[in-house]
N, C-alpha and C. Protein backbone atom coordinates (compact mmCIF):
# COMPACT_ATOMS: atom_id res chain seq x y z
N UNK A 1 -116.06 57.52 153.35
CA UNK A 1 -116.57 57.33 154.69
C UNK A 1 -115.72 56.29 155.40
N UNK A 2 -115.05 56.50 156.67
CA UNK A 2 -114.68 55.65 157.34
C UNK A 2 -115.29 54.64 158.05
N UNK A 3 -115.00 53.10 158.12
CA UNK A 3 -115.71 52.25 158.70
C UNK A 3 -114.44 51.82 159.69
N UNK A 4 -115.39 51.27 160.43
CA UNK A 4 -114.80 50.64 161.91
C UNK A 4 -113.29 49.87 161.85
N UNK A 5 -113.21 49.05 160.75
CA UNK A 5 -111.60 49.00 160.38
C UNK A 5 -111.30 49.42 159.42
N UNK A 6 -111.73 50.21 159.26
CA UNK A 6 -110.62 51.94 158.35
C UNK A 6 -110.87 52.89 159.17
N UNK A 7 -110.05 53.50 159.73
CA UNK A 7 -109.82 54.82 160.43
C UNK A 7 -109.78 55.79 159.42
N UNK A 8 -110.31 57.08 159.63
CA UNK A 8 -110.40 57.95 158.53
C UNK A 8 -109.26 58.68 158.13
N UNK A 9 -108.51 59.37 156.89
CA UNK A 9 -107.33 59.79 157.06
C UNK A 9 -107.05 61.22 157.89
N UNK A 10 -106.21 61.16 158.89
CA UNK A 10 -105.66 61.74 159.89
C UNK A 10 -106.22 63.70 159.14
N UNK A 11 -106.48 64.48 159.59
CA UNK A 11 -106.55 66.21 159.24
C UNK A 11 -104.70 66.42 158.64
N UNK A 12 -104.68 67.18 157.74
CA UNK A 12 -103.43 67.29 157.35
C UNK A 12 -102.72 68.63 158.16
N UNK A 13 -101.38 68.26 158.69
CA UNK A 13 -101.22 69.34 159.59
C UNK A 13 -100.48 70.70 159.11
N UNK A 14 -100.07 71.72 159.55
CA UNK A 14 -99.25 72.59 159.07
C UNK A 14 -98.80 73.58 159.90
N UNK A 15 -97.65 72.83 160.80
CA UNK A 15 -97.34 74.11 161.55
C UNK A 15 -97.02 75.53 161.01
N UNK A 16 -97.21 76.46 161.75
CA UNK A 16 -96.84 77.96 160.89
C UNK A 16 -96.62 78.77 161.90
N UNK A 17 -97.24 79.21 163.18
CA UNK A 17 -97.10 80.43 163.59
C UNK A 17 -96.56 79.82 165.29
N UNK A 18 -95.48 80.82 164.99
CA UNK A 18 -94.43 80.46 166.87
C UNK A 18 -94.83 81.32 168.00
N UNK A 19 -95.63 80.83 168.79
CA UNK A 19 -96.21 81.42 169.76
C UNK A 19 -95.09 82.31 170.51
N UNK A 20 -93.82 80.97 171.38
CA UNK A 20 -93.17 81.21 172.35
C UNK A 20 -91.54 80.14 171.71
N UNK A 21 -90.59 80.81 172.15
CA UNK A 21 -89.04 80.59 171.88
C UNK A 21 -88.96 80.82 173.20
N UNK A 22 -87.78 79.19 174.11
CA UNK A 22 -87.69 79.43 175.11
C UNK A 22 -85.62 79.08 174.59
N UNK A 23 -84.89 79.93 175.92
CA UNK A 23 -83.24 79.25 175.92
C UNK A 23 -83.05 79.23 177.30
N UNK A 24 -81.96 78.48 177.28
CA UNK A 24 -81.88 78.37 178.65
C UNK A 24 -80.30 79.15 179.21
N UNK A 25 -80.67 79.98 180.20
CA UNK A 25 -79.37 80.86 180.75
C UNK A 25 -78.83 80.24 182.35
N UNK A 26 -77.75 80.42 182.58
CA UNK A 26 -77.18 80.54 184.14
C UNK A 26 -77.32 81.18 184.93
N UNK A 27 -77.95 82.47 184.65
CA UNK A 27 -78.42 83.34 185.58
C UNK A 27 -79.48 84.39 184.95
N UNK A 28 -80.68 84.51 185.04
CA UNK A 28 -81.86 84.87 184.71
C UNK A 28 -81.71 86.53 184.85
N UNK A 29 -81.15 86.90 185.88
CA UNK A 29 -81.59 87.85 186.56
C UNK A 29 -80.09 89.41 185.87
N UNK A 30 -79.70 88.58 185.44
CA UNK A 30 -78.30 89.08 183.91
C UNK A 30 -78.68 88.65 182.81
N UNK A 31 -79.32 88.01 182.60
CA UNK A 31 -79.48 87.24 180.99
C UNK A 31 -80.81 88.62 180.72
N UNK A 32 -81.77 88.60 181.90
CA UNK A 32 -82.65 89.67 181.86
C UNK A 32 -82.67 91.09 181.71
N UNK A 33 -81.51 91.48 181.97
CA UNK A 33 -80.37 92.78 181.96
C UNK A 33 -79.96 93.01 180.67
N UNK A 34 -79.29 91.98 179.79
CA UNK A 34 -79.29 91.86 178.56
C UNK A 34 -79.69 91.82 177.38
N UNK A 35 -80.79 91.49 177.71
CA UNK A 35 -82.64 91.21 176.74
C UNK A 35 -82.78 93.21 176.81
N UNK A 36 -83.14 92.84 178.03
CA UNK A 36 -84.46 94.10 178.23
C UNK A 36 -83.04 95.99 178.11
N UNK A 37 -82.12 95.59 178.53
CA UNK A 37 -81.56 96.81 178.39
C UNK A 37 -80.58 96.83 177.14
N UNK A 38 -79.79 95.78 177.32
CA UNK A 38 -78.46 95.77 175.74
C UNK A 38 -79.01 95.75 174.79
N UNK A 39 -80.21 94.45 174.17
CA UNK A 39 -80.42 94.44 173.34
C UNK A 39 -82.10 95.26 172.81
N UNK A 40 -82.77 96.04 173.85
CA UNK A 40 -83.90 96.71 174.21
C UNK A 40 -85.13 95.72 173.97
N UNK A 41 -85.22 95.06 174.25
CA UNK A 41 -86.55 94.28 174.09
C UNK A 41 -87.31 94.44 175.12
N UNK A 42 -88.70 94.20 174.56
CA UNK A 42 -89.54 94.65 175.30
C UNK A 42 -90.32 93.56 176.75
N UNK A 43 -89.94 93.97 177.62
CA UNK A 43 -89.95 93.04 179.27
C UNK A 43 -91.50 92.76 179.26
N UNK A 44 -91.78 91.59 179.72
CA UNK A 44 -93.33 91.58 179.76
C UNK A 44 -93.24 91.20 181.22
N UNK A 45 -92.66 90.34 181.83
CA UNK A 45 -92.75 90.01 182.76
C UNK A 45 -91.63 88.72 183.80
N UNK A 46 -91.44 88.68 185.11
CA UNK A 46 -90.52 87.61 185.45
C UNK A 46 -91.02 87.11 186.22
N UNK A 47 -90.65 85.75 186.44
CA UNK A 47 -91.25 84.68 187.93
C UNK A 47 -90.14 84.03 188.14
N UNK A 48 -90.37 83.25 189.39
CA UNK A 48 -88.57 82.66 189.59
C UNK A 48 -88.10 81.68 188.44
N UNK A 49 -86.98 81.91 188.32
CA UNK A 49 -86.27 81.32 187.66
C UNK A 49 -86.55 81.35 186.18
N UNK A 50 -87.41 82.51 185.71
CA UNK A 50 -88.06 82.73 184.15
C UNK A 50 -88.60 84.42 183.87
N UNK A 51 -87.75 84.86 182.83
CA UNK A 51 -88.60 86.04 182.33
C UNK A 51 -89.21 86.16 180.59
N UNK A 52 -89.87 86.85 180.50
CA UNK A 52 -90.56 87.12 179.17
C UNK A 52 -90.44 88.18 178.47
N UNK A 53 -89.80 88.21 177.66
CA UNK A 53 -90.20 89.50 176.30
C UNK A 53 -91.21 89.41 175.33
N UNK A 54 -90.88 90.00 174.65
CA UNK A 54 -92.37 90.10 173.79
C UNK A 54 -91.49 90.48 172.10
N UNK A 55 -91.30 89.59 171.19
CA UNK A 55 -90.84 89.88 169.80
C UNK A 55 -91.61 89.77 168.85
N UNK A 56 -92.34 91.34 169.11
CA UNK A 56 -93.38 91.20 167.64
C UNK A 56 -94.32 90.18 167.57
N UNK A 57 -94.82 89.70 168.86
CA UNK A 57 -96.32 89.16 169.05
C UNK A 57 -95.45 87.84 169.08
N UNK A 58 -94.28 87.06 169.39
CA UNK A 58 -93.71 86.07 169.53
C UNK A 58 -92.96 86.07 171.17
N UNK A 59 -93.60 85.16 172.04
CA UNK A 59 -92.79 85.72 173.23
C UNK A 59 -91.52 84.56 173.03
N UNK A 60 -90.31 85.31 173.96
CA UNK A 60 -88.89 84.89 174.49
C UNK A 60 -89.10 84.48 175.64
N UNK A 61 -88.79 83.03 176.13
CA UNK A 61 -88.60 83.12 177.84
C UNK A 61 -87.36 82.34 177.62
N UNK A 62 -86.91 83.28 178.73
CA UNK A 62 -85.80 82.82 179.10
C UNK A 62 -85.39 82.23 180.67
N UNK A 63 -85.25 81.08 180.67
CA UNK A 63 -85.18 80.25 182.19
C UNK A 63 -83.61 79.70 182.23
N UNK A 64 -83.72 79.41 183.61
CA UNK A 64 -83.08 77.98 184.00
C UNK A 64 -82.94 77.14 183.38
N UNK A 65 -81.91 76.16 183.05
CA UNK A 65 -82.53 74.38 182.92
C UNK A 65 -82.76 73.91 184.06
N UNK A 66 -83.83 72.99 184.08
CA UNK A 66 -84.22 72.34 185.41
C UNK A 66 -83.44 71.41 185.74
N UNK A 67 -82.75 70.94 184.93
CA UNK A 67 -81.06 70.01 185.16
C UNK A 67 -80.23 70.23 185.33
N UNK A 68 -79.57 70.50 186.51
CA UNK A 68 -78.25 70.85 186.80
C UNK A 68 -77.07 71.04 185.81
N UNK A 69 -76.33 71.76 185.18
CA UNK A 69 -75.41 71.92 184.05
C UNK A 69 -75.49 71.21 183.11
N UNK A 70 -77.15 71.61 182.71
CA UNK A 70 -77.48 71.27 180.94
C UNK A 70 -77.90 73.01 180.35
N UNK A 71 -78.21 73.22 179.33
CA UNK A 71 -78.02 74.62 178.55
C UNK A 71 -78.54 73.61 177.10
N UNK A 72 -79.47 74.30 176.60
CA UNK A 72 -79.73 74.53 174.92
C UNK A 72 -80.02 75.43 174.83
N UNK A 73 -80.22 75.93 173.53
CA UNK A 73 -80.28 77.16 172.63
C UNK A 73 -80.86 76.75 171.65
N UNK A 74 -81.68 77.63 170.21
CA UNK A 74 -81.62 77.63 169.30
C UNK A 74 -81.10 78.86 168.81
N UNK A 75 -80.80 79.16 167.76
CA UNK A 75 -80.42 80.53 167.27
C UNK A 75 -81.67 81.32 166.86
N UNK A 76 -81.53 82.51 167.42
CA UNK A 76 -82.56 83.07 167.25
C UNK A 76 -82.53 84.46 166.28
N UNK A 77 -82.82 84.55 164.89
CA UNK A 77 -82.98 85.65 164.48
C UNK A 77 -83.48 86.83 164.08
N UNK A 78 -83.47 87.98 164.30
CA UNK A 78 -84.28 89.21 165.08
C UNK A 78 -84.19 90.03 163.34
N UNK A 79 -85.40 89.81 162.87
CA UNK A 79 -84.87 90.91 161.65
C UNK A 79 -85.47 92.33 161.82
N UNK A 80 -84.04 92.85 161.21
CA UNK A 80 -84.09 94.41 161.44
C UNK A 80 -84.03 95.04 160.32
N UNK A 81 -84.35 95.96 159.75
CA UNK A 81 -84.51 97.15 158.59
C UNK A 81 -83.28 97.60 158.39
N UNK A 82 -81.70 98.12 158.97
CA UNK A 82 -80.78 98.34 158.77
C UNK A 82 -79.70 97.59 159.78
N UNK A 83 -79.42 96.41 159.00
CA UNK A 83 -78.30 95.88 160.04
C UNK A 83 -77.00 96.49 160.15
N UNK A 84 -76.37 97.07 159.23
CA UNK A 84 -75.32 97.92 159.52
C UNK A 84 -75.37 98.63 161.06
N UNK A 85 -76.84 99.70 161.08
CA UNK A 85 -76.80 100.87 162.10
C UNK A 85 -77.14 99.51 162.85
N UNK A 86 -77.87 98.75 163.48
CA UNK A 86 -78.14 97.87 164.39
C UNK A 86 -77.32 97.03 165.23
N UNK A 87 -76.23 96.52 163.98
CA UNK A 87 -75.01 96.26 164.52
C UNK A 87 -73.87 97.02 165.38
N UNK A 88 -73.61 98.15 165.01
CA UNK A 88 -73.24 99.41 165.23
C UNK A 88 -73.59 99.43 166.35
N UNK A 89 -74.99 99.66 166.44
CA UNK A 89 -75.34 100.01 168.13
C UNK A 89 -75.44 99.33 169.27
N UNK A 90 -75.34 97.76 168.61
CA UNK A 90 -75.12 96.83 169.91
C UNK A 90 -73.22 96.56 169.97
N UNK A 91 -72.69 96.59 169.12
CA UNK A 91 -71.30 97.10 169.79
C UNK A 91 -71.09 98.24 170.27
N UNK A 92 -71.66 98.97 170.14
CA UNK A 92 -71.48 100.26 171.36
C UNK A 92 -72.09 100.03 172.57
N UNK A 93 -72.78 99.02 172.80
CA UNK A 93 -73.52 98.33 174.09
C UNK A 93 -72.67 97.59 174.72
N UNK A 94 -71.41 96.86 173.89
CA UNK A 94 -70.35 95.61 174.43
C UNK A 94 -70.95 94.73 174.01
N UNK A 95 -71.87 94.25 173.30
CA UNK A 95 -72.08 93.39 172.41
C UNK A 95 -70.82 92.33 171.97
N UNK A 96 -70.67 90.85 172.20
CA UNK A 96 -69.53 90.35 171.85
C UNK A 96 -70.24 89.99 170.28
N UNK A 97 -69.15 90.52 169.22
CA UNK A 97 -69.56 90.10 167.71
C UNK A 97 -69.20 88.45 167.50
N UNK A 98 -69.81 87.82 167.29
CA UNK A 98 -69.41 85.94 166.45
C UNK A 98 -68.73 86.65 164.81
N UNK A 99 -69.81 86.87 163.98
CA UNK A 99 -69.26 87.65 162.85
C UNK A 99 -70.23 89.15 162.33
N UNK A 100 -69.53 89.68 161.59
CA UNK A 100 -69.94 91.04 161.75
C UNK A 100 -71.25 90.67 160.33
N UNK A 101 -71.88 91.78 160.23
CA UNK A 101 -72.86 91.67 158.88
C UNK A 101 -72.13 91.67 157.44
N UNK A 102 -72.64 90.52 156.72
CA UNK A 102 -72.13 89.30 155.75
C UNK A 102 -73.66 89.33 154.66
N UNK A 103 -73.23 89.35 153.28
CA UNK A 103 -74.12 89.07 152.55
C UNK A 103 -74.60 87.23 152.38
N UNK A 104 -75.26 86.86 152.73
CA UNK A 104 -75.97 85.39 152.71
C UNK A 104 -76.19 85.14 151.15
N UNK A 105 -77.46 85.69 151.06
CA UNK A 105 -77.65 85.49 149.44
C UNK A 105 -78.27 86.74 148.47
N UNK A 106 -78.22 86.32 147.15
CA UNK A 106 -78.94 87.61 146.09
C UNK A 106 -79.98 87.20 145.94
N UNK A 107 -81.16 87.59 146.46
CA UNK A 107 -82.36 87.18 145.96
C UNK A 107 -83.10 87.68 144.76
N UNK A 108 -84.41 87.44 143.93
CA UNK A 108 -84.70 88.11 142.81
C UNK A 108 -84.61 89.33 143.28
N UNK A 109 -85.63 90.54 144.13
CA UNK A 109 -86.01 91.57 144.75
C UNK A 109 -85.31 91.98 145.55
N UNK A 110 -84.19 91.00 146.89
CA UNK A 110 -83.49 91.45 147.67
C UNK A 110 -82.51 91.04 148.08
N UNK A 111 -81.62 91.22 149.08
CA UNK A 111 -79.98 90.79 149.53
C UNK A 111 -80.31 90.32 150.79
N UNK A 112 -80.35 88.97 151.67
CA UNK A 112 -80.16 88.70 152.86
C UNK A 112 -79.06 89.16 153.09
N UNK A 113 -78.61 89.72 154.01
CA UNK A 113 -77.70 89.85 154.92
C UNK A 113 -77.72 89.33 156.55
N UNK A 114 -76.82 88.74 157.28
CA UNK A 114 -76.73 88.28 158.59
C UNK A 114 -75.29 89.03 159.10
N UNK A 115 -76.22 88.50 160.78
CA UNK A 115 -74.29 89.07 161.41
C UNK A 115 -75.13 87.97 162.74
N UNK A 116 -73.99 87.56 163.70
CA UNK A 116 -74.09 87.12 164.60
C UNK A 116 -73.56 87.70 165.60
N UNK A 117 -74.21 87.34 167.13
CA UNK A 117 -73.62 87.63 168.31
C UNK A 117 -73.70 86.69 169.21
N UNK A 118 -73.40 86.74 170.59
CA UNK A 118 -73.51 85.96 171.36
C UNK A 118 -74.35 86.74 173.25
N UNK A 119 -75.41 85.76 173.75
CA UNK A 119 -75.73 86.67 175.18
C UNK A 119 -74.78 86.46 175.83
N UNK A 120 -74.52 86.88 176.91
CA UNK A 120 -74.10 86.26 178.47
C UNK A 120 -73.68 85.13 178.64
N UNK A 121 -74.52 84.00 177.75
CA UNK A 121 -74.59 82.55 177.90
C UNK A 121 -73.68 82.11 177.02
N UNK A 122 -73.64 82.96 175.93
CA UNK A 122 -73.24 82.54 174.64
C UNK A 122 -73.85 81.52 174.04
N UNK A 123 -75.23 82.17 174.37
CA UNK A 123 -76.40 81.29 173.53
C UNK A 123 -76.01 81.79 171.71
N UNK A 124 -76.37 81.28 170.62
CA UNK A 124 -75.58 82.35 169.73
C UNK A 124 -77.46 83.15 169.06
N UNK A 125 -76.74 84.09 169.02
CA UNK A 125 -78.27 85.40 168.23
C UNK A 125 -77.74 85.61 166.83
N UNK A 126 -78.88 86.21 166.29
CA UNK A 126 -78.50 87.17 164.27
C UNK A 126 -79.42 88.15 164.35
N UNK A 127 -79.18 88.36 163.64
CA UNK A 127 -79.47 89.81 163.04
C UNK A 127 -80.07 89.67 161.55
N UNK A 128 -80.90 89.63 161.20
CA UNK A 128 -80.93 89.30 159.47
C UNK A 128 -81.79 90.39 158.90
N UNK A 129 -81.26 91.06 157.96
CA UNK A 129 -82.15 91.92 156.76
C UNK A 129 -82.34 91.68 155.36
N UNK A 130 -83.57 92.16 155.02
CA UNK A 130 -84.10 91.56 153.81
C UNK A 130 -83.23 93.12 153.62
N UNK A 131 -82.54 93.45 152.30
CA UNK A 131 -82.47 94.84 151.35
C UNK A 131 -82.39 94.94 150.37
N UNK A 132 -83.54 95.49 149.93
CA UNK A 132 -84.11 95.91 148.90
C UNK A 132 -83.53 96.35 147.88
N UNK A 133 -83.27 95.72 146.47
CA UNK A 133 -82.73 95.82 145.59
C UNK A 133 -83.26 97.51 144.88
């Protein structure tokens, strides 16, 4: 039981589930062109200077910086069931490749594999598949 000078110990925390991933682009209204048509994601919605996709119950917004020639990113990776064909089809889009699909590691059950790209911004993206041993 906590008394008046003992504070009780704090709830133990555990982040886990990512609502929303935001990056920041130079022009919204191309970066949005890119999302929703190159790379097909699904458009939820835009307001000035911000639009939304939707990744598998995780939304993307993608804005402005509100600071004049500042830009962050995190890398964001999109896993897909066959990165070979996936890769494939976003270079047939003009997709600029960073590196093509690369074995990461051997896991007990499966093989990570990655490949990288870059948007408009050259924010940098992946690609990652679990395959199944």
């Amino acid at each position: 039981m906590a008394s008046a000078s003992m504070p009780a110990a704090p709830a133990p925390l555990g982040l886990s589930t990512i609502g929303q991933i935001a990056i920041t682009v130079t022009d919204v209204d191309r970066a949005t062109a890119f999302y929703r048509d190159t790379l097909g994601m699904k458009f939820l919605f835009q307001v000035p200077s911000m639009a939304f996709f939707d990744c598998d119950g995780v939304r993307l917004m993608i804005s402005v910086s509100e600071k004049p020639n500042q830009t962050y990113s995190s890398v964001i990776y999109f896993k897909v069931p066959d990165i070979q064909q996936v890769f494939r089809t976003l270079t047939a889009r003009g997709v600029s490749s960073e590196r093509e699909p690369h074995l990461i590691a051997r896991m007990p059950d499966h093989d990570l594999w990655m490949a990288f790209f870059r948007d408009p911004d050259r924010n940098l993206l992946a690609l990652m598949s679990e395959v199944p041993r």
